[in-house]
Structures are given as C-alpha cells and as structure tokens.
N, C-alpha and C. Protein backbone atom coordinates (compact mmCIF):
# COMPACT_ATOMS: atom_id res chain seq x y z
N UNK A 1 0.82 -1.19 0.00
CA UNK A 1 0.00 0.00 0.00
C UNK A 1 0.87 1.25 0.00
N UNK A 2 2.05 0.78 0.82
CA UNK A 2 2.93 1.97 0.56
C UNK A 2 3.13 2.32 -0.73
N UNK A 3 3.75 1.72 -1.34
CA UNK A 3 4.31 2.00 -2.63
C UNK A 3 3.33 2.28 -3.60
N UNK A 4 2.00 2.41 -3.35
CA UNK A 4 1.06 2.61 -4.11
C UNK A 4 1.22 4.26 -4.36
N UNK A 5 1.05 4.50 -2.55
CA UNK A 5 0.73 5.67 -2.41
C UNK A 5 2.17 6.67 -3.02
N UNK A 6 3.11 6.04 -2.70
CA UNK A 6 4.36 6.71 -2.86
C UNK A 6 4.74 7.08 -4.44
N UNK A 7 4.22 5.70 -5.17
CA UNK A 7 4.14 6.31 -6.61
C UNK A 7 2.71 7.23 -6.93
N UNK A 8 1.71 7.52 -6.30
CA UNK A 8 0.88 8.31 -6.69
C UNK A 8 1.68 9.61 -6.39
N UNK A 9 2.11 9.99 -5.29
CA UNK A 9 3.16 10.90 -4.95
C UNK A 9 4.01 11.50 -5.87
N UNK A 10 5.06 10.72 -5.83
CA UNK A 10 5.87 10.63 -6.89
C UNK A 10 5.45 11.66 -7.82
N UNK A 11 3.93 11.02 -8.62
CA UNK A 11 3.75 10.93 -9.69
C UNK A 11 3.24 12.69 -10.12
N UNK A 12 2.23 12.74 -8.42
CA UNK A 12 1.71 13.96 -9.17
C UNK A 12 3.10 15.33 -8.83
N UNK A 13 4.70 14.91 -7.98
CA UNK A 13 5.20 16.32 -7.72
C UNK A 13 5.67 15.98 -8.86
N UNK A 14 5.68 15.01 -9.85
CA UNK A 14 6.68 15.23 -10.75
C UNK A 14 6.30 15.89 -12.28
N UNK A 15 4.82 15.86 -12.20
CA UNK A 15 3.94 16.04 -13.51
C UNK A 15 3.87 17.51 -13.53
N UNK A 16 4.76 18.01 -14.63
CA UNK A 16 4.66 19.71 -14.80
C UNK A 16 3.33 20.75 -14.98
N UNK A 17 3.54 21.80 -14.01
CA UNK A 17 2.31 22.31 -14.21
C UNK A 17 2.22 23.61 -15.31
N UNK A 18 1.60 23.33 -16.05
CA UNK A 18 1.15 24.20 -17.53
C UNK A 18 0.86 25.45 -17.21
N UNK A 19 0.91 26.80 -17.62
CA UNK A 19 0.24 27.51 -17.80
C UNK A 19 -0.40 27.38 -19.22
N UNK A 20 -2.02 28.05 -18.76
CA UNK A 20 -2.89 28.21 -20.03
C UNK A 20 -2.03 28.91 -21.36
N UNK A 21 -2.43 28.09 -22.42
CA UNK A 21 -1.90 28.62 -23.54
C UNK A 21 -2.45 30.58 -23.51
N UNK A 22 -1.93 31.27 -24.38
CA UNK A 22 -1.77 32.40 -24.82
C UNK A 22 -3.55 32.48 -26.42
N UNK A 23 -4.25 33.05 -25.29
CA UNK A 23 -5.72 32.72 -25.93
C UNK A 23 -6.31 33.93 -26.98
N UNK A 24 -6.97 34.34 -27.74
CA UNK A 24 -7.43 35.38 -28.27
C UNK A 24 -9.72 34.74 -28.67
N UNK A 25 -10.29 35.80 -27.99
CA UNK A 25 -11.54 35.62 -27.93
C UNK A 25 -12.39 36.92 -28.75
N UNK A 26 -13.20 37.03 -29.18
CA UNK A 26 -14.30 37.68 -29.75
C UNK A 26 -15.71 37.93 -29.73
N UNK A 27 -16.39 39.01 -29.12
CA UNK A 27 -17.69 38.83 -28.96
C UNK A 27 -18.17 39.23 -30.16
N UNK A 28 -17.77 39.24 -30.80
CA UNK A 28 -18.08 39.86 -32.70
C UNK A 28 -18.26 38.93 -33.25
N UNK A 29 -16.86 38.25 -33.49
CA UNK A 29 -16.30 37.41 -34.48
C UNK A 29 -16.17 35.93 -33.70
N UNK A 30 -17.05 34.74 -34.17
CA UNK A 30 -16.87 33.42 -33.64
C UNK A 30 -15.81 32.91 -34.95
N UNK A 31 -14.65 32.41 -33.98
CA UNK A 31 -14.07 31.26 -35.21
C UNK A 31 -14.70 30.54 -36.06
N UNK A 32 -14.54 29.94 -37.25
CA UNK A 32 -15.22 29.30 -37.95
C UNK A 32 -16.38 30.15 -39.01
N UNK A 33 -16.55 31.24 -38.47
CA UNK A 33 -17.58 31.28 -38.78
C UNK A 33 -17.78 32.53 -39.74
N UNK A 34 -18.76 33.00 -40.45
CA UNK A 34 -19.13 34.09 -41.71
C UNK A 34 -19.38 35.39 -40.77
N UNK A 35 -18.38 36.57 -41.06
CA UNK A 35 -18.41 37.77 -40.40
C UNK A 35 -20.03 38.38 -41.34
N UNK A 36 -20.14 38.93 -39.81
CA UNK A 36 -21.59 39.69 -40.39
C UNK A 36 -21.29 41.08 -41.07
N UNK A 37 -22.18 41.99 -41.67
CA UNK A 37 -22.04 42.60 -42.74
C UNK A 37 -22.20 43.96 -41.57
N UNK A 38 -21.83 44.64 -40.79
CA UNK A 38 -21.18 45.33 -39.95
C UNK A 38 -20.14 45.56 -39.97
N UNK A 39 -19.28 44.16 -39.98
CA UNK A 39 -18.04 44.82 -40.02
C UNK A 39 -17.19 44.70 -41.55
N UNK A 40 -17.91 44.85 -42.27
CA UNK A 40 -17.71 44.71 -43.76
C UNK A 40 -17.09 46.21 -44.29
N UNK A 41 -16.23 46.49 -45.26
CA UNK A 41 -16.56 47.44 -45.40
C UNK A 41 -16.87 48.76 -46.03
N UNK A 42 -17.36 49.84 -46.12
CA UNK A 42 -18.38 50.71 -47.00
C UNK A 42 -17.96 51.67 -48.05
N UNK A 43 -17.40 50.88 -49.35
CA UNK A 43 -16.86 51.19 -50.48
C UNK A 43 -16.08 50.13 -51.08
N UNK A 44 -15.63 50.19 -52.22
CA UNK A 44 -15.30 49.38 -53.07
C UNK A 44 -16.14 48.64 -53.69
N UNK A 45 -17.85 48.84 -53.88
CA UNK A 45 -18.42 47.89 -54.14
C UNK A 45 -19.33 47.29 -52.66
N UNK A 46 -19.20 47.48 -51.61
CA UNK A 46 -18.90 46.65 -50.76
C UNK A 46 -20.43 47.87 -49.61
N UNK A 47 -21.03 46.96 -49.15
CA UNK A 47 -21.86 47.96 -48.23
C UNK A 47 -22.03 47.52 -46.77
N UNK A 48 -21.08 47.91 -46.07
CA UNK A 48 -20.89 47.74 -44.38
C UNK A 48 -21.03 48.89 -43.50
N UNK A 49 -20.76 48.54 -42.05
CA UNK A 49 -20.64 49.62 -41.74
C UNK A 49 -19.28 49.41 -40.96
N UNK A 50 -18.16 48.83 -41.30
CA UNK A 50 -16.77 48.99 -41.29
C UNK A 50 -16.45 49.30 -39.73
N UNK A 51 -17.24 48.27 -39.00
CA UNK A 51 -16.78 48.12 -37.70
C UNK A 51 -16.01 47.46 -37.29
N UNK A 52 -14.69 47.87 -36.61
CA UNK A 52 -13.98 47.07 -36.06
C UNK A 52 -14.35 45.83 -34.71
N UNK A 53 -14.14 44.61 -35.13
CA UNK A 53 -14.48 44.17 -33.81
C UNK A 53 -14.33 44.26 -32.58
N UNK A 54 -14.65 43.53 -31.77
CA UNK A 54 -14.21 43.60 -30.39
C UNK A 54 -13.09 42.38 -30.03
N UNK A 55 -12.27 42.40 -29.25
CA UNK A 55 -11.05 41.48 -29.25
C UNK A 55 -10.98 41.46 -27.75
N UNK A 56 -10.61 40.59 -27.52
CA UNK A 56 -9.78 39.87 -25.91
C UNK A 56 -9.02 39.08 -26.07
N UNK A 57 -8.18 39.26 -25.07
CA UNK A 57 -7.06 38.28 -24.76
C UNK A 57 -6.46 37.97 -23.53
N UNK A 58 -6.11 36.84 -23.62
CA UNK A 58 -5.76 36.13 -22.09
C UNK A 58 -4.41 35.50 -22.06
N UNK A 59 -3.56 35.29 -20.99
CA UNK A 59 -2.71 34.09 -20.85
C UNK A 59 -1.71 34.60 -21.64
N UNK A 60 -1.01 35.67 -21.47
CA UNK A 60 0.13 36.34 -22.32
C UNK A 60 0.88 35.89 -21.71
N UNK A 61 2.24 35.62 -22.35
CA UNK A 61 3.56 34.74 -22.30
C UNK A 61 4.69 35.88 -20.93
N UNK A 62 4.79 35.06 -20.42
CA UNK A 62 5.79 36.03 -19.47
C UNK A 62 6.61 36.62 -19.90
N UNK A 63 6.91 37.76 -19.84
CA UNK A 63 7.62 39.12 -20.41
C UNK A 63 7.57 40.22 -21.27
N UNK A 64 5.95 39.50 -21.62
CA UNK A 64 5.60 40.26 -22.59
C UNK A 64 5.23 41.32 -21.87
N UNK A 65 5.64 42.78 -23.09
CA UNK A 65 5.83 44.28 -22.50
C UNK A 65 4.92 44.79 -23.31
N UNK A 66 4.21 44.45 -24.27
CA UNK A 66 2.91 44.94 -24.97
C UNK A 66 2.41 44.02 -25.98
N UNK A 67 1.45 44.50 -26.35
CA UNK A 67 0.99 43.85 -27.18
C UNK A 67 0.16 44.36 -28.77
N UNK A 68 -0.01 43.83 -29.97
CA UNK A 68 -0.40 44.43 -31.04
C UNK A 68 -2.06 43.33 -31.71
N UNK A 69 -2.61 44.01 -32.42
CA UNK A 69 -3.57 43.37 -33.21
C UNK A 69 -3.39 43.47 -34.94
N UNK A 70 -3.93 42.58 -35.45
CA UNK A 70 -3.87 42.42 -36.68
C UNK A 70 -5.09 41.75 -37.34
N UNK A 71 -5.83 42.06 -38.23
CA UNK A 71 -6.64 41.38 -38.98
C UNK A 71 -5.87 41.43 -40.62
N UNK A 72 -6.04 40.73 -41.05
CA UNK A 72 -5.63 40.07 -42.31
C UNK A 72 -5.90 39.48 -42.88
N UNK A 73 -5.94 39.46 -44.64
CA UNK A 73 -6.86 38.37 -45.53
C UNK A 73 -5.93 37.55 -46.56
N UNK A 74 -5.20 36.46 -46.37
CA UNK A 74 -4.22 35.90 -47.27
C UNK A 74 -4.79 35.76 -48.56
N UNK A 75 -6.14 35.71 -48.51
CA UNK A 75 -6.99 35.08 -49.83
C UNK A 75 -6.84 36.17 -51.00
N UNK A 76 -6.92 37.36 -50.49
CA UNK A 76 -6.84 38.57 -51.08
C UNK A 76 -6.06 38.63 -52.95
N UNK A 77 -6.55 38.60 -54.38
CA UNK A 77 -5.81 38.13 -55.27
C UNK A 77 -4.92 39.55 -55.23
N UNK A 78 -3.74 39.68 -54.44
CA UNK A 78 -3.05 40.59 -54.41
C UNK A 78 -1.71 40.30 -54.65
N UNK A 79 -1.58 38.30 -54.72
CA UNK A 79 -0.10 38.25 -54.35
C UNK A 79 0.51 38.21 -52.79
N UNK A 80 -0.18 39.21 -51.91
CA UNK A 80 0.33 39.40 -50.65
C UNK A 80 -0.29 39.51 -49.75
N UNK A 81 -1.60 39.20 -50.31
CA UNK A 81 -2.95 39.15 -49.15
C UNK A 81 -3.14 40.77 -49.03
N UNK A 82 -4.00 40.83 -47.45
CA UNK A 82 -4.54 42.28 -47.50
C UNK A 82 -4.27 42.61 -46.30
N UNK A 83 -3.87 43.96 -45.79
CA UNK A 83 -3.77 44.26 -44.36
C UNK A 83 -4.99 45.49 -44.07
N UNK A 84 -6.11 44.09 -43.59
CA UNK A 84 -7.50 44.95 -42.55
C UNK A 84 -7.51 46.14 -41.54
N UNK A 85 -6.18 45.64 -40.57
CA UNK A 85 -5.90 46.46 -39.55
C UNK A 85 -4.51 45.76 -39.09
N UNK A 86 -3.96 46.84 -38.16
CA UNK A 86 -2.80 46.86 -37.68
C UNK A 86 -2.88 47.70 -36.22
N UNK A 87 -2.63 47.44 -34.93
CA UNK A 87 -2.49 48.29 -34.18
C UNK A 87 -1.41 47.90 -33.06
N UNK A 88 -1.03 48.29 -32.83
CA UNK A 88 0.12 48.36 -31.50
C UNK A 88 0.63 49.01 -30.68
N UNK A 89 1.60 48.66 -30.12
CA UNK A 89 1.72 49.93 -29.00
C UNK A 89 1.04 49.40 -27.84
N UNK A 90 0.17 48.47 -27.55
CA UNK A 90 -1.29 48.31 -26.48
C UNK A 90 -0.16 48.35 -25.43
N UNK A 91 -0.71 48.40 -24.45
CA UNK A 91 0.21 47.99 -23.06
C UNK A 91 -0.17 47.29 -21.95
N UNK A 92 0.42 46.35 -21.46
CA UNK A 92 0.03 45.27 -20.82
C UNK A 92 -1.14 45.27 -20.49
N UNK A 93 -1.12 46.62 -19.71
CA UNK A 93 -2.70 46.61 -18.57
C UNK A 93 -3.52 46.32 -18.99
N UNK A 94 -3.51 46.35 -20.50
CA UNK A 94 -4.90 45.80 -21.41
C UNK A 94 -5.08 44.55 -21.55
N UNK A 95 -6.17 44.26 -22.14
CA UNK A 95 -6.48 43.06 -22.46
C UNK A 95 -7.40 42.69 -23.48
N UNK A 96 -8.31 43.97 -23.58
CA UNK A 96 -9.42 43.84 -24.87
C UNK A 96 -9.80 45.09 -25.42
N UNK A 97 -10.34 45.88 -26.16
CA UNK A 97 -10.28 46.21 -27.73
C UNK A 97 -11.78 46.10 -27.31
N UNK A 98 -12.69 47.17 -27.75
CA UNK A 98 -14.37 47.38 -27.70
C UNK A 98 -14.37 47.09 -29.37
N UNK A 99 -16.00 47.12 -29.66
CA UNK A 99 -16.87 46.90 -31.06
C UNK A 99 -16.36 48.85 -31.09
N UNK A 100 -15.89 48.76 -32.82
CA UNK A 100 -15.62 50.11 -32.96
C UNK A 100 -14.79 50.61 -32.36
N UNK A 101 -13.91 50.44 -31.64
CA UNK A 101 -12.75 51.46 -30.80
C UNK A 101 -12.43 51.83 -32.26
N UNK A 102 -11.40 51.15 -33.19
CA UNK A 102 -10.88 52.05 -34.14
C UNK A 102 -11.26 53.29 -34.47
N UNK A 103 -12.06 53.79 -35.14
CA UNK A 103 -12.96 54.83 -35.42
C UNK A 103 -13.17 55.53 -34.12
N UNK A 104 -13.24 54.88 -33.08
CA UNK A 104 -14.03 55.92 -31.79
C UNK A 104 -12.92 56.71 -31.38
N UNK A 105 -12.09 56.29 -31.08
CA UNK A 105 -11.12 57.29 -30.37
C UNK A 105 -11.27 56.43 -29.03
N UNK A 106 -11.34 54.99 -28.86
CA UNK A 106 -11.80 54.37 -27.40
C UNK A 106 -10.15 53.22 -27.65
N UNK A 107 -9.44 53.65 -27.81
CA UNK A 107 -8.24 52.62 -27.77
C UNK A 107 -7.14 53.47 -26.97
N UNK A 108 -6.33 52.48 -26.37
CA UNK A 108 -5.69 53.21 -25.68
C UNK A 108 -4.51 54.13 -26.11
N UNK A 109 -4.07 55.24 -25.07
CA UNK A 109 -3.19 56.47 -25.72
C UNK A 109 -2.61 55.88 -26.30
N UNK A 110 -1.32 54.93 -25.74
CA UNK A 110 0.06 54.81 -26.70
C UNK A 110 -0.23 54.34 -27.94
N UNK A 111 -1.51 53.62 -27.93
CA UNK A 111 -1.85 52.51 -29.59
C UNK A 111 -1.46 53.31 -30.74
N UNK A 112 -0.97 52.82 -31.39
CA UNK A 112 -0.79 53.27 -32.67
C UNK A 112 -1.83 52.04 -33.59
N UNK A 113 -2.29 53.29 -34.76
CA UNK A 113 -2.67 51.78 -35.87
C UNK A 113 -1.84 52.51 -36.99
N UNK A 114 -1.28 51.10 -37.84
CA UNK A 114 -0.91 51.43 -38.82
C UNK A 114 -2.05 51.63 -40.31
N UNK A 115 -1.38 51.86 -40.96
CA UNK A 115 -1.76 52.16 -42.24
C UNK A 115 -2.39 50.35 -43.09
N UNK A 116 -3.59 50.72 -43.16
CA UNK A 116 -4.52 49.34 -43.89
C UNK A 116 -4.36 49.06 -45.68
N UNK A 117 -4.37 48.08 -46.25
CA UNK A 117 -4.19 48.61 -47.69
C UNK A 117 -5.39 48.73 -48.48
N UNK A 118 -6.04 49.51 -47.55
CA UNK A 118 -7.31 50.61 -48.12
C UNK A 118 -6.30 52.09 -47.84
N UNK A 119 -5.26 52.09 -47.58
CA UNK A 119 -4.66 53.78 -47.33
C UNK A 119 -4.92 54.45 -46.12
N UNK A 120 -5.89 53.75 -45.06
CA UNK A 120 -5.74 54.79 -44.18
C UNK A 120 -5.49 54.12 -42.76
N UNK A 121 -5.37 54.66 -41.76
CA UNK A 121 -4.94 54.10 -40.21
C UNK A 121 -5.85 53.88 -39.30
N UNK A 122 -6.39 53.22 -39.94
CA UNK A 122 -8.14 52.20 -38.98
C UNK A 122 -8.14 51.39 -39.57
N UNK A 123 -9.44 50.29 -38.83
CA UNK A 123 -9.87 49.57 -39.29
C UNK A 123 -10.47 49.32 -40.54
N UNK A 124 -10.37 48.97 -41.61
CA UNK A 124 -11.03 48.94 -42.93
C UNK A 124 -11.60 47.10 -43.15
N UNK A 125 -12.76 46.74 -43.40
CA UNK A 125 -13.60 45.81 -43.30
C UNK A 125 -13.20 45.04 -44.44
N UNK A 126 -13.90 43.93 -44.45
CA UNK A 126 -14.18 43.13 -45.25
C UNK A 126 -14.54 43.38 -46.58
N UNK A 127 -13.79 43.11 -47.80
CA UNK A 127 -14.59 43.88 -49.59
C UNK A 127 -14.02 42.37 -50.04
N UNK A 128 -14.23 41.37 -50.18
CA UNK A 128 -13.44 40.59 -51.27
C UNK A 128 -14.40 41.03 -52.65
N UNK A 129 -13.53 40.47 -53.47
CA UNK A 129 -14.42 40.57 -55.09
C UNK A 129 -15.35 39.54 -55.44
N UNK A 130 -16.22 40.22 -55.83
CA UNK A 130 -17.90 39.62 -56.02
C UNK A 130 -17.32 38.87 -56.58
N UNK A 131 -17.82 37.40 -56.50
CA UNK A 131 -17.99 36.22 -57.04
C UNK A 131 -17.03 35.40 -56.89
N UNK A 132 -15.97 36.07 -55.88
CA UNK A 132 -14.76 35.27 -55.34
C UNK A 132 -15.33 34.45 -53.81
N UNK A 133 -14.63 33.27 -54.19
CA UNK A 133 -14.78 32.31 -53.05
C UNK A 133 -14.77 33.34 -51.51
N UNK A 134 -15.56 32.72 -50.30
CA UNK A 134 -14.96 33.23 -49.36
C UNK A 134 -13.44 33.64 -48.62
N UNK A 135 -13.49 34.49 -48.08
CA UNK A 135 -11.81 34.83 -48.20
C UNK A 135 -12.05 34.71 -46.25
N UNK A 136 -10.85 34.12 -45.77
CA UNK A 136 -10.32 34.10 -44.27
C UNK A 136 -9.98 35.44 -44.05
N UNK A 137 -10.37 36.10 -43.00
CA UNK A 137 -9.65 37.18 -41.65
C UNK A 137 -9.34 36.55 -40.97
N UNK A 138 -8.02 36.79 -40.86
CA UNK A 138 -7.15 36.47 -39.88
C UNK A 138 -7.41 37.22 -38.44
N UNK A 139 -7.60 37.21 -37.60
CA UNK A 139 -7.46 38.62 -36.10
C UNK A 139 -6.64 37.48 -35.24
N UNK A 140 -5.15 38.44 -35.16
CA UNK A 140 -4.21 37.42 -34.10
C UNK A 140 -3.88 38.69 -33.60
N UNK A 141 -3.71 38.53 -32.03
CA UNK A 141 -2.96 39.25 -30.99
C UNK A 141 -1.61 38.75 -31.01
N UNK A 142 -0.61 39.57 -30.83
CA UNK A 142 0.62 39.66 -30.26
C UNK A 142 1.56 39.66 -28.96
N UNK A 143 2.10 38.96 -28.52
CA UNK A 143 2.36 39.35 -27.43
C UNK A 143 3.65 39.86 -27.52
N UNK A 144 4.35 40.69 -27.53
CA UNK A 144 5.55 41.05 -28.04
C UNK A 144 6.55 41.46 -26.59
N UNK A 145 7.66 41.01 -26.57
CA UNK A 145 9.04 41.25 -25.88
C UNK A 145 9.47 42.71 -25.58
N UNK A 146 8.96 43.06 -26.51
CA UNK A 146 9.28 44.84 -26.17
C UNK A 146 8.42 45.98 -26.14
N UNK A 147 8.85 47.01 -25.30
CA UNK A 147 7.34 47.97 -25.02
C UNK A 147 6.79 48.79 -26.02
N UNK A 148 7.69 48.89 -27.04
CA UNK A 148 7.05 49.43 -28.54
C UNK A 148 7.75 49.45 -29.29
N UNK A 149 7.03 49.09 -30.57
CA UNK A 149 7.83 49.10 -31.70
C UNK A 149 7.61 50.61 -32.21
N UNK A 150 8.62 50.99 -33.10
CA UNK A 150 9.29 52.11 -32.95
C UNK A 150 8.83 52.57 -34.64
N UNK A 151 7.48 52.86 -34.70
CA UNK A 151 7.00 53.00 -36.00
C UNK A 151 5.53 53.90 -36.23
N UNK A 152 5.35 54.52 -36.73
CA UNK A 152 4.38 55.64 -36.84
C UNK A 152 3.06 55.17 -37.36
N UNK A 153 2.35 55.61 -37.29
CA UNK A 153 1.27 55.85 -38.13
C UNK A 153 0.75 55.16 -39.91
N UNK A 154 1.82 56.00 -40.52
CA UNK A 154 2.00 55.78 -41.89
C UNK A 154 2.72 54.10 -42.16
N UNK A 155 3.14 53.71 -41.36
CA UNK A 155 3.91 52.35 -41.48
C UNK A 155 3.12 51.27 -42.09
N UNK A 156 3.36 50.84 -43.31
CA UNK A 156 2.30 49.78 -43.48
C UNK A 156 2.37 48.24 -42.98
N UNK A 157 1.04 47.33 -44.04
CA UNK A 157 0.93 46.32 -42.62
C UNK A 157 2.23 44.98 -42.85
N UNK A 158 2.71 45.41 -43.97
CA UNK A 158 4.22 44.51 -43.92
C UNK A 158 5.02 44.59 -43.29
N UNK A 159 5.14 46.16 -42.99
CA UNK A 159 6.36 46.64 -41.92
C UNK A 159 6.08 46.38 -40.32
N UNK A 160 4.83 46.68 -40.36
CA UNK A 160 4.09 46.31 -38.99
C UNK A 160 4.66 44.79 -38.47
N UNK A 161 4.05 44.08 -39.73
CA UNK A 161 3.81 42.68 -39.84
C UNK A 161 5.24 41.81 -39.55
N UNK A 162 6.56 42.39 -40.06
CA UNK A 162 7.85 42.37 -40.05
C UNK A 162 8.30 42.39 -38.62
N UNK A 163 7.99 43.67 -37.68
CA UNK A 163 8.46 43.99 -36.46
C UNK A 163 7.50 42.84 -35.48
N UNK A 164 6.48 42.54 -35.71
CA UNK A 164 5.78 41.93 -34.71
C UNK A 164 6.25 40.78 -34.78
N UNK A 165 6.29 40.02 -35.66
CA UNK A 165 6.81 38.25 -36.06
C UNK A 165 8.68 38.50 -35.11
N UNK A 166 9.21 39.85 -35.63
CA UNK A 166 10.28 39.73 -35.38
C UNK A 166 10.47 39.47 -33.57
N UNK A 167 9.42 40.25 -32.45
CA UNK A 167 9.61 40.42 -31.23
C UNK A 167 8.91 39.62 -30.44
N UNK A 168 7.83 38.77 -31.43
CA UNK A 168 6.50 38.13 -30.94
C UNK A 168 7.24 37.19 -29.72
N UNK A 169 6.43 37.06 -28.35
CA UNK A 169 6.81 36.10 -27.71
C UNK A 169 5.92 35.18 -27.87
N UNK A 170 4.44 35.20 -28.24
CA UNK A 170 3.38 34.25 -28.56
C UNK A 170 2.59 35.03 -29.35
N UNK A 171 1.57 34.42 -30.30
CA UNK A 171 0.39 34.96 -30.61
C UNK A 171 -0.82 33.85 -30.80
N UNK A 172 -2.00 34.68 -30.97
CA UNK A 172 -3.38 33.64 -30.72
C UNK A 172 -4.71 34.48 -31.98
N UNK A 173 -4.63 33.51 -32.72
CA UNK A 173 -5.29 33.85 -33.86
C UNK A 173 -7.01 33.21 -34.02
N UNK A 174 -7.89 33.99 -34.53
CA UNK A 174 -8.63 33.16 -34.34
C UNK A 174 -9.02 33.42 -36.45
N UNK A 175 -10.15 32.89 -36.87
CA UNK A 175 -10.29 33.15 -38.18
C UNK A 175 -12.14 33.23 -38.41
N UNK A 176 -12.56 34.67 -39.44
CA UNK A 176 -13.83 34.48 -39.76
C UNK A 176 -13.52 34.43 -41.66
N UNK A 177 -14.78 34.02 -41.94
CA UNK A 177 -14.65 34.37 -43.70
C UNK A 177 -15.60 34.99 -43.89
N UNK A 178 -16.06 35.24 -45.40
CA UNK A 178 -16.87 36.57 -45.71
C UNK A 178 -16.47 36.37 -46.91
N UNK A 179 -17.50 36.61 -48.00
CA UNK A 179 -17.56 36.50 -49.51
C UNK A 179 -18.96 37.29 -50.17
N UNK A 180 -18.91 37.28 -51.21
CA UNK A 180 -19.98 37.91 -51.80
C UNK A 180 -20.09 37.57 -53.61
C-alpha cells in the first residue's frame, strides 16, 4: 500500500504544471464562422458599416511588454494578401479592444494603428471581389518582448507585420470568412 501511495506521490510532484496557452476571444467574431455585414466594409463595391471588432485576450507569455492586433486576408488576389488592420503599442494593462474602438477614439493612448491597404490608419472591413470564393480574416494578438515598436502611423501592414513576427513572444489567432 505503501508504494502505491508513494508512486501516486511521486507521480503527481513530478507532472509539470502548464500555464494556459496564450488565448485570443471575440464577442463579434466566432471562429469558424461568416463575419456579419457590420463589419464589412463601405466602399469598393462593398456595403458595411466597417466596424472594427471587439477582441480579448488572455494568458500572455511572461515578459511580454505589450501587445499588437492584426486582422488580415491571405486570400486577397493581391499576391500578398490584405492588411484589414494593424495596431500596437497596447500595453500590458490591457487586455481587450471594444466593437468600434478604431474609429471611436476608445483605444488606448500609446496605440498606434498602422496604415490598412485601403490607405488609411483604422480599421477597414471586409470587400473581397464579387464572385470570389470566401476569403479568411485572420485577427491574431501579439504578445511582443518589447514595449514598442518604434513605428508611426504611416507604417504599413508589412512593416508592422515584419516587427511583430520579429519580437513576438506568442500569438493567438482566431479566423472568420466573408464572400460575396
């Protein structure tokens, strides 16, 4: 009976304890699933009302000193996909991103967003081309090693995209599609 107990012992000081993976959640946007026509967005053909979602995140990697967002469409016939949004700068204390902050002015001071390849520094929605298959959004959080990347406004989402992969200590992606 001893040795029963002694290997149950054993067993559980020796079994490593996990922290929760590095999570990203959405009250907008369910994985899997067809973004609604809100956050679509309003030109190119295209009739939304070019809301940025709402984002959360949990279980950031120890040391991480801020963090960035990204939505993105690889499907995009661009060659290089599409950059939806870009923002960074966040800082720890955060954790989630409201419906619409982009546009509102409800994100925090340091955030920066970069430049979308619609041309401007918000959120820009969903347009794929009529009669093209559904196309994936990407929305992955960052957890990045350092307290900011050192890039303006005008920076687009390659350069963005470049510095974040480069500092990332984790990220957590989730995916919607959308076609027309």
């Amino acid at each position: 009976m001893k040795k029963i107990f002694l290997a149950l012992f054993l067993t559980l000081i020796a079994t490593p304890c996990f922290a929760e993976d590095f999570a990203v959640t959405s009250a907008s946007w369910q994985d899997g699933a067809m973004m609604e026509r809100q956050y679509v967005f309003n030109s190119f053909g295209c009739t939304g009302e070019n809301t940025s979602p709402q984002v959360s995140w949990r279980n950031a990697p120890e040391g991480t000193k801020s963090f960035a967002v990204t939505v993105y469409d690889p499907d995009a016939p661009t060659g290089s996909g599409w950059w939806h949004w870009t923002i960074f700068n966040i800082p720890t204390d955060v954790s989630d991103l409201n419906e619409g902050a982009s546009a509102s002015g409800a994100l925090p001071a340091s955030a920066v967003q970069g430049k979308t390849d619609f041309g401007t520094a918000q959120y820009g929605g969903a347009c794929p081309p009529s009669g093209d298959k559904p196309h994936r959004y990407i929305l992955t959080v960052y957890a990045l090693g350092i307290d900011k990347l050192d890039l303006t406004s005008d920076a687009s989402g390659a350069m963005v995209g470049y510095y974040l992969n480069a500092n990332a200590l984790g990220k957590a992606s989730l995916i919607v599609n959308y076609g027309r």
